[in-house]
C-alpha atoms as a PDB file:
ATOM      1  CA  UNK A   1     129.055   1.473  17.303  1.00  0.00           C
ATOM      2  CA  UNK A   2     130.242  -2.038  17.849  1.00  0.00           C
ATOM      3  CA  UNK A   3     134.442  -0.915  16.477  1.00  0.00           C
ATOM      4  CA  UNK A   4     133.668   2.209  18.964  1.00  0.00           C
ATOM      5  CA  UNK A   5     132.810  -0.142  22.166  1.00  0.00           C
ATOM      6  CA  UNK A   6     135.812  -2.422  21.088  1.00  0.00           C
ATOM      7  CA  UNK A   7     137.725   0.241  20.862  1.00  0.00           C
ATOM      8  CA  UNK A   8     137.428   1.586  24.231  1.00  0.00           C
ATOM      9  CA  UNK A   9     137.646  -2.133  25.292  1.00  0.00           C
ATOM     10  CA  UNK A  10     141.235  -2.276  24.579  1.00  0.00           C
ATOM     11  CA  UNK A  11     142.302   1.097  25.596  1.00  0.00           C
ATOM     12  CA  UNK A  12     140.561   0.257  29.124  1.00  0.00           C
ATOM     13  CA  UNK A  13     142.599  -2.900  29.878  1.00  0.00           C
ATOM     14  CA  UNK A  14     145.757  -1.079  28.011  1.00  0.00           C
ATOM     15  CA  UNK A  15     145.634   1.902  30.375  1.00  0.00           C
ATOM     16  CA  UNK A  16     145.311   0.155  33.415  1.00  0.00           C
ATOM     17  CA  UNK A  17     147.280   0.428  36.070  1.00  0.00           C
ATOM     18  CA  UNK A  18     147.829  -3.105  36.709  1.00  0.00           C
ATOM     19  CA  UNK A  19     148.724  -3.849  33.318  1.00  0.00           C
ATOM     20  CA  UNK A  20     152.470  -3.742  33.058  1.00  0.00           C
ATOM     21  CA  UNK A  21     152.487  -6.210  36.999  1.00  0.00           C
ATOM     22  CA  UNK A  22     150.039  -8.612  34.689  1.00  0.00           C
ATOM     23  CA  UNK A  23     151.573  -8.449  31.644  1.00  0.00           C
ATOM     24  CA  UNK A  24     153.584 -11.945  32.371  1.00  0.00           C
ATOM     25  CA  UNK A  25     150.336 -13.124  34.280  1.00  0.00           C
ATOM     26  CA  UNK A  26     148.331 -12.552  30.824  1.00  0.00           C
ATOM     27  CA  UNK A  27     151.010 -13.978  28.761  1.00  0.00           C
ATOM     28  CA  UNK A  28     151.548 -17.079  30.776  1.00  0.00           C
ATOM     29  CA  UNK A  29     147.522 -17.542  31.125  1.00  0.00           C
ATOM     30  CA  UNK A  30     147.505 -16.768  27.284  1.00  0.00           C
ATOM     31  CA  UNK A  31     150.284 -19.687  26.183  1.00  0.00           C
ATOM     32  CA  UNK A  32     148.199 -22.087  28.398  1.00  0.00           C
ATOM     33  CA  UNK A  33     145.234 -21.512  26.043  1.00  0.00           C
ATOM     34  CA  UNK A  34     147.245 -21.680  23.377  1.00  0.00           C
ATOM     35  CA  UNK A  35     148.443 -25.097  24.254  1.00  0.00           C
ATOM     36  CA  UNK A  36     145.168 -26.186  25.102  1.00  0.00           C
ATOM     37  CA  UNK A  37     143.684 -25.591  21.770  1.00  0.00           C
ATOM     38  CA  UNK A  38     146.826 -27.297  20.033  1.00  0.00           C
ATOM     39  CA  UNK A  39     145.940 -29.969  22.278  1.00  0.00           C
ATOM     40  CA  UNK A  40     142.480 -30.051  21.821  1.00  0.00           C
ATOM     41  CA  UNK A  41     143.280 -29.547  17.565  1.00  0.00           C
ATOM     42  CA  UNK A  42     145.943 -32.621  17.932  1.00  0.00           C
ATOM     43  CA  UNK A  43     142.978 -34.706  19.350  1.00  0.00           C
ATOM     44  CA  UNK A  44     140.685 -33.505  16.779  1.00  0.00           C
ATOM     45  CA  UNK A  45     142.760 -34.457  13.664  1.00  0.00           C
ATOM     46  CA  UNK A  46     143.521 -38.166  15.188  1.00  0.00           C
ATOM     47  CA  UNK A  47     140.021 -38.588  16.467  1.00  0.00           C
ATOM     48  CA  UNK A  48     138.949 -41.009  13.992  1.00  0.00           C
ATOM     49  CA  UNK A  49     142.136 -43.084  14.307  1.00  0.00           C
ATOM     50  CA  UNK A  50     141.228 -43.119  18.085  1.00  0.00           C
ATOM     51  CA  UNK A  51     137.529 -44.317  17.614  1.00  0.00           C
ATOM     52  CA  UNK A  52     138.749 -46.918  14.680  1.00  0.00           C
ATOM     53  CA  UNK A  53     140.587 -48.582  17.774  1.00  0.00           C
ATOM     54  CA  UNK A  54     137.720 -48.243  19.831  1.00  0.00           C
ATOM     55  CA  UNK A  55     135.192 -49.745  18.017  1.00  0.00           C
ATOM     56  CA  UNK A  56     137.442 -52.513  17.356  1.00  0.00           C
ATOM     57  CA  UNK A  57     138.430 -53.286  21.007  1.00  0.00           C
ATOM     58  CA  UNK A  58     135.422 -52.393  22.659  1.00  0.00           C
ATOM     59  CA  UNK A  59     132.377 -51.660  20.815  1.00  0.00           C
ATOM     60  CA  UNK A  60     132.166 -55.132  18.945  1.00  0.00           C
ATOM     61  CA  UNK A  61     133.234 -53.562  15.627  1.00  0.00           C
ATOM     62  CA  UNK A  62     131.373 -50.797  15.431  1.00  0.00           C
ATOM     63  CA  UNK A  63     132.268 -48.470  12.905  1.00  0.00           C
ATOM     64  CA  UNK A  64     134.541 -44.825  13.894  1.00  0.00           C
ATOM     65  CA  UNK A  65     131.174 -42.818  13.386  1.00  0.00           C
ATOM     66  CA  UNK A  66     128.852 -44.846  15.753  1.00  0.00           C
ATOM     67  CA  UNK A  67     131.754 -44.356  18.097  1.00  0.00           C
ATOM     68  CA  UNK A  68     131.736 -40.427  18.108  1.00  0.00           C
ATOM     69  CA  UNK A  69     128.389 -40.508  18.277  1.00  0.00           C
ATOM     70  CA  UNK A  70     127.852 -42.286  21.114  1.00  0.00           C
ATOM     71  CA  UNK A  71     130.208 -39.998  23.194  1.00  0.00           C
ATOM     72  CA  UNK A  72     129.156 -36.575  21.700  1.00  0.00           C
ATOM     73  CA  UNK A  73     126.355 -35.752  24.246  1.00  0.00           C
ATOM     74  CA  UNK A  74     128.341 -36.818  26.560  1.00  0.00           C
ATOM     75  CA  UNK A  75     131.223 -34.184  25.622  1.00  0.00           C
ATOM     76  CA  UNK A  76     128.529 -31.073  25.635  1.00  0.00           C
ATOM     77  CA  UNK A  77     127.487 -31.983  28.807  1.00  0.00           C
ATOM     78  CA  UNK A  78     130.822 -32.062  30.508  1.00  0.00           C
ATOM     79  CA  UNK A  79     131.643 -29.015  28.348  1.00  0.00           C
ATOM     80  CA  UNK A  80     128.355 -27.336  29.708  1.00  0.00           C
ATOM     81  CA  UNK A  81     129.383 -28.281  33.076  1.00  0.00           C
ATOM     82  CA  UNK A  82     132.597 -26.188  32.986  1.00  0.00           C
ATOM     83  CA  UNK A  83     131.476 -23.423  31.636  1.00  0.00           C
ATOM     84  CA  UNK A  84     128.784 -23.009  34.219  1.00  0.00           C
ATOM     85  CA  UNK A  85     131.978 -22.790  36.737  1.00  0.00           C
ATOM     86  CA  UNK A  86     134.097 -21.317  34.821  1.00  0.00           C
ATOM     87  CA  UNK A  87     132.924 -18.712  31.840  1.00  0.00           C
ATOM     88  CA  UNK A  88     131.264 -15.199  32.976  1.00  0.00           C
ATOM     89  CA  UNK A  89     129.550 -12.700  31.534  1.00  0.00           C
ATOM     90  CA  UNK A  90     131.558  -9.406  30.482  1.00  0.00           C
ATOM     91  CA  UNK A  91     128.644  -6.832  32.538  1.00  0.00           C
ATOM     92  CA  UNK A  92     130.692  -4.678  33.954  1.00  0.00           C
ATOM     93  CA  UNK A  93     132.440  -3.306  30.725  1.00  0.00           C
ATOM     94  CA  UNK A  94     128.862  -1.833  29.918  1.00  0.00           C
ATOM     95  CA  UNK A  95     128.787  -0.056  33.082  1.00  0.00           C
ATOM     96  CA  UNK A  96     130.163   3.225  31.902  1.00  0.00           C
ATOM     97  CA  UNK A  97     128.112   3.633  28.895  1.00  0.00           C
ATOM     98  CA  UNK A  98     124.366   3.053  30.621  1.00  0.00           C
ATOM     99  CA  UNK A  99     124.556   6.535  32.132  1.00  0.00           C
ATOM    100  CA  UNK A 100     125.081   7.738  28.687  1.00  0.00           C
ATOM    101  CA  UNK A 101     121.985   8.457  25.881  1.00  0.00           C
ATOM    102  CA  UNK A 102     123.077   5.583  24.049  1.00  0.00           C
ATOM    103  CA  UNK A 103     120.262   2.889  23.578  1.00  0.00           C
ATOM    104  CA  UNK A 104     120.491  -0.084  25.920  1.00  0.00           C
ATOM    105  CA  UNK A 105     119.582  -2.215  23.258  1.00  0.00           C
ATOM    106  CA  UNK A 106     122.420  -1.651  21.475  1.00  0.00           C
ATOM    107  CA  UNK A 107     124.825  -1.920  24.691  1.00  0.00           C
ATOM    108  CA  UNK A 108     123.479  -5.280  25.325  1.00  0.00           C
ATOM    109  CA  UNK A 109     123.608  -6.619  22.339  1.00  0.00           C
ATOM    110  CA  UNK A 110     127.522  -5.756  21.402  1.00  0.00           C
ATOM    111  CA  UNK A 111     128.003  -7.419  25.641  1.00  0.00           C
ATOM    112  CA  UNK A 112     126.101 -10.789  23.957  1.00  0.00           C
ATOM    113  CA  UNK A 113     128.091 -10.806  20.634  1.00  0.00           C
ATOM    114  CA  UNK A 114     131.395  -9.959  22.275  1.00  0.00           C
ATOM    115  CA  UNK A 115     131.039 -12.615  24.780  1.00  0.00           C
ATOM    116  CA  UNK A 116     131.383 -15.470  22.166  1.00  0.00           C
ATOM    117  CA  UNK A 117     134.810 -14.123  21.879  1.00  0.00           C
ATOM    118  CA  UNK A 118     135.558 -17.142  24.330  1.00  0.00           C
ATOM    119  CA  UNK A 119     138.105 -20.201  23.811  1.00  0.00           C
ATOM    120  CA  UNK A 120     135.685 -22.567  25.004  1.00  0.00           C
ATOM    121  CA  UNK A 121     133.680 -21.874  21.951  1.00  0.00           C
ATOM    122  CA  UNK A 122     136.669 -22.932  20.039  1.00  0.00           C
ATOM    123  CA  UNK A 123     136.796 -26.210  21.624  1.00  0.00           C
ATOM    124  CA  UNK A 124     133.836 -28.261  19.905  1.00  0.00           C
ATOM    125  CA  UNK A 125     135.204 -27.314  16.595  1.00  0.00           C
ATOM    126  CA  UNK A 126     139.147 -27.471  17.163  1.00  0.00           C
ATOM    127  CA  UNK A 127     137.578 -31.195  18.496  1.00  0.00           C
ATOM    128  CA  UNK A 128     135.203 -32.123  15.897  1.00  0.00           C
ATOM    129  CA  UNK A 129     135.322 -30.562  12.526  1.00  0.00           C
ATOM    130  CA  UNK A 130     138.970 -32.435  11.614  1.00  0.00           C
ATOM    131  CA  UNK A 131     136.454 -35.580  12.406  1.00  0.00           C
ATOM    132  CA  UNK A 132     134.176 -34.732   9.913  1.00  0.00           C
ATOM    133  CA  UNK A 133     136.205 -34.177   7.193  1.00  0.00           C
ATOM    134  CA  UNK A 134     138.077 -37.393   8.055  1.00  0.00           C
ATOM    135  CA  UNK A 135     135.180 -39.910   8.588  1.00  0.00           C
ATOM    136  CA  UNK A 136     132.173 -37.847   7.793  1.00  0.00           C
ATOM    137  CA  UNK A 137     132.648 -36.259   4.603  1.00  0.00           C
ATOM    138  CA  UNK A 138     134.243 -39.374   2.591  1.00  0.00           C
ATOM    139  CA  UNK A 139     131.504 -42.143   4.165  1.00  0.00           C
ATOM    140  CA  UNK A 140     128.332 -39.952   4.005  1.00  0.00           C
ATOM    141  CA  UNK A 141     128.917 -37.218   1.634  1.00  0.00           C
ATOM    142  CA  UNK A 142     129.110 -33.375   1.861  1.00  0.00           C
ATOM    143  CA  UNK A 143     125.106 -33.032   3.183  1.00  0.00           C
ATOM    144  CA  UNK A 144     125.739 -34.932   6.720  1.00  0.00           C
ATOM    145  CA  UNK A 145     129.552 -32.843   6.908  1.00  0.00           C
ATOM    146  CA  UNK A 146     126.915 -29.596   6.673  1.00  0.00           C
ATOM    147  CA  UNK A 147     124.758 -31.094   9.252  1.00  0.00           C
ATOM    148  CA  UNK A 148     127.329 -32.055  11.480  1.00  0.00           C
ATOM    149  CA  UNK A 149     129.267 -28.525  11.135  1.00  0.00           C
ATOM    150  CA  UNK A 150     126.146 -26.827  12.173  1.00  0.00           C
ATOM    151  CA  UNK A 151     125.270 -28.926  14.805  1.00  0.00           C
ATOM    152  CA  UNK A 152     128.472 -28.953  16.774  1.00  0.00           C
ATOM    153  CA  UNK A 153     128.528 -25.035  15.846  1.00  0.00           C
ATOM    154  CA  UNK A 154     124.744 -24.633  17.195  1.00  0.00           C
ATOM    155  CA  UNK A 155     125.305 -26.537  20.599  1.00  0.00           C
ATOM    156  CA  UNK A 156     128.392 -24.927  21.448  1.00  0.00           C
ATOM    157  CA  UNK A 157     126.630 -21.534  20.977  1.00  0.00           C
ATOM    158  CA  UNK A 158     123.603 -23.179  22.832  1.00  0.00           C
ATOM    159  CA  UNK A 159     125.415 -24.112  25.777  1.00  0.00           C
ATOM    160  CA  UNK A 160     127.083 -20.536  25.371  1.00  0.00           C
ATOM    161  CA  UNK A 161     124.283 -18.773  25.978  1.00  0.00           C
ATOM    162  CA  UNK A 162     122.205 -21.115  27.901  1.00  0.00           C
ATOM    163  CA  UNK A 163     124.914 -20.996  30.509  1.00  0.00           C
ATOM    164  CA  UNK A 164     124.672 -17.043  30.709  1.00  0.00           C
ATOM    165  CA  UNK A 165     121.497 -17.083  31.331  1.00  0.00           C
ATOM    166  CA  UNK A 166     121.298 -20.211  33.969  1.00  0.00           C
ATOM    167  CA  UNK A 167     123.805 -17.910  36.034  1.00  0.00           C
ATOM    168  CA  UNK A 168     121.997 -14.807  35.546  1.00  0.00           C
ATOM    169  CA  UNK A 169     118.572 -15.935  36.618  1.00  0.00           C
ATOM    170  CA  UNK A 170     119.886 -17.441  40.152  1.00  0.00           C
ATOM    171  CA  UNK A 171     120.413 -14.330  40.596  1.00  0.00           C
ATOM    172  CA  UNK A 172     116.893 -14.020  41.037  1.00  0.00           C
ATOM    173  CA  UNK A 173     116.171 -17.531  42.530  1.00  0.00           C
ATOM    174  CA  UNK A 174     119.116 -18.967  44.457  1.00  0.00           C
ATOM    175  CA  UNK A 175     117.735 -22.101  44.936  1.00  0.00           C
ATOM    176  CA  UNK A 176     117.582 -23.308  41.435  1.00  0.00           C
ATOM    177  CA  UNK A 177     121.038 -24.676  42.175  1.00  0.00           C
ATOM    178  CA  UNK A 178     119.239 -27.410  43.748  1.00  0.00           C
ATOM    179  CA  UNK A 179     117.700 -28.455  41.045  1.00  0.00           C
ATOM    180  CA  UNK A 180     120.329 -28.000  38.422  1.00  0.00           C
ATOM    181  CA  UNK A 181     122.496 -30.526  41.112  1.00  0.00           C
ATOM    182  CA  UNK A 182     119.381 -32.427  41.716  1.00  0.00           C
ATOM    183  CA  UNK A 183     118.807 -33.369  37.205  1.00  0.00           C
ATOM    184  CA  UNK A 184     122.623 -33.845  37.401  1.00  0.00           C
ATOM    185  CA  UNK A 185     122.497 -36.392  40.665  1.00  0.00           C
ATOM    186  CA  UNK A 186     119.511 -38.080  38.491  1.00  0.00           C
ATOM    187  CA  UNK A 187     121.012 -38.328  34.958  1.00  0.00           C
ATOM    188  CA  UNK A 188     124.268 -39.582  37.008  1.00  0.00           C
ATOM    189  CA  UNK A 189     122.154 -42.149  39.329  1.00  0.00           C
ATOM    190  CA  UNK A 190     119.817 -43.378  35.913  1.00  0.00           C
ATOM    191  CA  UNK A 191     123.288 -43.920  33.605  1.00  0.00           C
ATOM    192  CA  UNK A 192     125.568 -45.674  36.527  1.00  0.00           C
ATOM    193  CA  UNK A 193     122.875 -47.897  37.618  1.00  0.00           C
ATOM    194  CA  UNK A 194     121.506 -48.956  33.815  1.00  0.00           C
ATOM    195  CA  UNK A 195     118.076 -48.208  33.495  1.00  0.00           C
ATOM    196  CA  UNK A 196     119.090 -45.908  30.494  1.00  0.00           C
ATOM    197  CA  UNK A 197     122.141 -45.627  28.023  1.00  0.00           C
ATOM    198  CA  UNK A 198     122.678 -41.936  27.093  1.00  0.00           C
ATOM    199  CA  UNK A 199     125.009 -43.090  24.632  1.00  0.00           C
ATOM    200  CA  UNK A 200     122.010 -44.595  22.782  1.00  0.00           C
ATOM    201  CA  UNK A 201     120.349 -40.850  22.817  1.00  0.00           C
ATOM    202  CA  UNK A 202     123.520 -39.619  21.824  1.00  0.00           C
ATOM    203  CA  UNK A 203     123.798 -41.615  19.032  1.00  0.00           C
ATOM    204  CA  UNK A 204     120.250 -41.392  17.712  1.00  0.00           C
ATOM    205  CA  UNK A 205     120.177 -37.074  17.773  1.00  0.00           C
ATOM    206  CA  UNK A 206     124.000 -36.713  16.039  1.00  0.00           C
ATOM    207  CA  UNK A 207     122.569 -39.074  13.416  1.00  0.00           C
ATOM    208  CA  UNK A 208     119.681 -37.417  12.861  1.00  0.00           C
ATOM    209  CA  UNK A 209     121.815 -34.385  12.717  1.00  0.00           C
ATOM    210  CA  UNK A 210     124.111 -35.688   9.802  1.00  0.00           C
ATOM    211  CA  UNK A 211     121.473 -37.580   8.081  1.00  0.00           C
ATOM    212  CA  UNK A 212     118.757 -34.503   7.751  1.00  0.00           C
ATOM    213  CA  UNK A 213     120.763 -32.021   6.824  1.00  0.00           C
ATOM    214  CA  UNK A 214     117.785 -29.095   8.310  1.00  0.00           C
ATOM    215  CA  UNK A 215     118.253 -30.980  11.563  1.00  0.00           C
ATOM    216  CA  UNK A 216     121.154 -30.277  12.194  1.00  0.00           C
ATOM    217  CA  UNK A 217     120.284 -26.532  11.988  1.00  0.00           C
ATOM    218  CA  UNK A 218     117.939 -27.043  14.821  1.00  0.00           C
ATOM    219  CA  UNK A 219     120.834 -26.371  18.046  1.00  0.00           C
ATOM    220  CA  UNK A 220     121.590 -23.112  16.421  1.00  0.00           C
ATOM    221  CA  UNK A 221     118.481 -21.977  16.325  1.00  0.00           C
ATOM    222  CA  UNK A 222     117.735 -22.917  20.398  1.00  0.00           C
ATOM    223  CA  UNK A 223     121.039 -20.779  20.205  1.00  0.00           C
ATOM    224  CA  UNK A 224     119.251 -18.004  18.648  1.00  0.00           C
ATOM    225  CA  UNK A 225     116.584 -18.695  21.307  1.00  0.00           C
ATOM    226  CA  UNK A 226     118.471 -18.218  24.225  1.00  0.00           C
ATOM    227  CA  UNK A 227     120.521 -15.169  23.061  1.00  0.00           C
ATOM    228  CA  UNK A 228     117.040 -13.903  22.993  1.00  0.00           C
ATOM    229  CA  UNK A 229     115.936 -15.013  26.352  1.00  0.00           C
ATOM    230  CA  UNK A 230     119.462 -13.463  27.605  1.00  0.00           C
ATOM    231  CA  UNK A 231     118.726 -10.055  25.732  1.00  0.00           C
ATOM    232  CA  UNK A 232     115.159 -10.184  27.175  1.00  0.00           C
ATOM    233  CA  UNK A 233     116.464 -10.753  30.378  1.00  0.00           C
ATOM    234  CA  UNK A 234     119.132  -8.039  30.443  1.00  0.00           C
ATOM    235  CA  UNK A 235     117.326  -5.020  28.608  1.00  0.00           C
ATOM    236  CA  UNK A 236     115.105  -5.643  31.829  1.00  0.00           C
ATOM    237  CA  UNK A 237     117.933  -6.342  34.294  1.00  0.00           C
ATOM    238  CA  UNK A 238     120.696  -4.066  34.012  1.00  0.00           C
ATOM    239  CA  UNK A 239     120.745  -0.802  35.283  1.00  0.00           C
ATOM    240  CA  UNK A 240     123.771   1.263  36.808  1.00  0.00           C
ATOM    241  CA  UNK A 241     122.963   0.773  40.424  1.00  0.00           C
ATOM    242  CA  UNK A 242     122.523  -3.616  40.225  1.00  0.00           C
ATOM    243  CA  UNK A 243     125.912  -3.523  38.371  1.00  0.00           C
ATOM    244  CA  UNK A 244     127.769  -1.417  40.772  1.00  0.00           C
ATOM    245  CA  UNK A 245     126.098  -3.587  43.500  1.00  0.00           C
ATOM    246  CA  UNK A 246     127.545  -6.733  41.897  1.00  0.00           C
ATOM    247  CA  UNK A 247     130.714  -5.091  41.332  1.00  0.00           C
ATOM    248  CA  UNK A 248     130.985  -4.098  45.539  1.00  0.00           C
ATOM    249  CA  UNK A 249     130.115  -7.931  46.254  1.00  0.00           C
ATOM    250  CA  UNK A 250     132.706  -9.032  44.106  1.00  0.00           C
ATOM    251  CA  UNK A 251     135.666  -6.947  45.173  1.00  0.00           C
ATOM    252  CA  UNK A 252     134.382  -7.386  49.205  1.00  0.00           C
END
């Protein structure tokens, strides 16, 4: 089922009719990416050169490890941040096939898998993994490389997936927006004016993560978690008539 619904994926943006105008459009838009990552990888793989400096200049000798650390929850943060602006969910592809005596659970659950298909899930690990191969695995040994691997792995899926569904219920209550602004303003306000070091947080849970290796296993499964709470939400949500709704908003 899943090769049938990519399948038809490809042939629908193949057969458009504004393919051959976006053809340079897509190419363009896809050598950015491509640059991006190479970017992102070329940081990655001089990472712990970079945070050798910086614990030298800055961080009173700390070591290239502490460094990361320090900075990591930072990074998923920011990284959370933008993909709440800029990553959507791939709905209306399903649109065609809910009229159809398929099973909706299946539907939904090849729209969840396929959205991972993202470059911003690439970004964590083009960033990170070099990092632990370079500084992890030769100071603290193949265990806290597992940890780490699955802990960068599980929050990028987390924030995948989290994000979804943050976006999908305000469609139910606007004004969490508020609130979401409201934490950030707070976190923002409490870091700026001192009363609490994130970077001390940081460093605490991504040592936890690399020192117990089952830890680190712990952001995939609040990944698992909310894929659920997006499934549950959707088998619920989506019906032919909301998604054509949404789809008349968007193009007016």
């Amino acid at each position: 089922m899943f090769s049938v619904f990519l399948s038809h994926g490809f042939k629908q943006v193949r057969r458009s009719p504004i393919w051959g105008k976006s053809v340079a459009t897509n190419v363009v838009l896809g050598l950015f990416g491509l640059m991006m990552l190479a970017y992102v990888l070329a940081l990655g793989l001089l990472l712990h050169i970079i945070a050798d400096g910086l614990g030298q200049d800055y961080f009173d000798g700390a070591g290239r490890i502490e460094v990361v650390l320090r900075f990591s929850l930072y990074y998923f943060a920011m990284e959370w941040i933008m993909r709440f602006f800029l990553q959507n969910t791939p709905v209306l592809f399903i649109q065609p096939y809910l009229h159809l005596a398929l099973r909706k659970n299946k539907i939904i659950h090849f729209m969840l898998r396929k959205s991972i298909v993202s470059i911003f899930n690439l970004l964590a690990i083009l960033l990170f993994l070099p990092f632990g191969f370079f500084a992890i695995l030769p100071e603290l040994g193949t265990g806290a490389l597992l940890g780490w691997f699955m802990a960068i792995l599980g929050l990028s899926l987390f924030n995948h997936f989290m994000g979804i569904y943050v976006k999908k219920k305000l469609n139910d209550a606007p004004n969490l927006i508020f609130v979401i602004t409201g934490v950030l303003v707070l976190v923002t306000a409490i870091e700026y004016f001192g009363i609490f070091e994130f970077s001390v947080a940081s460093n605490w849970l991504f040592s936890t993560f690399i020192n117990t290796v089952w830890a680190g296993a712990i952001p995939l499964v609040l990944a698992v978690v909310f894929y659920q709470l997006n499934y549950r939400y959707l088998i619920n949500n989506t019906y032919p008539e909301e998604i054509a709704k949404s789809k008349a908003i968007s193009s007016g």
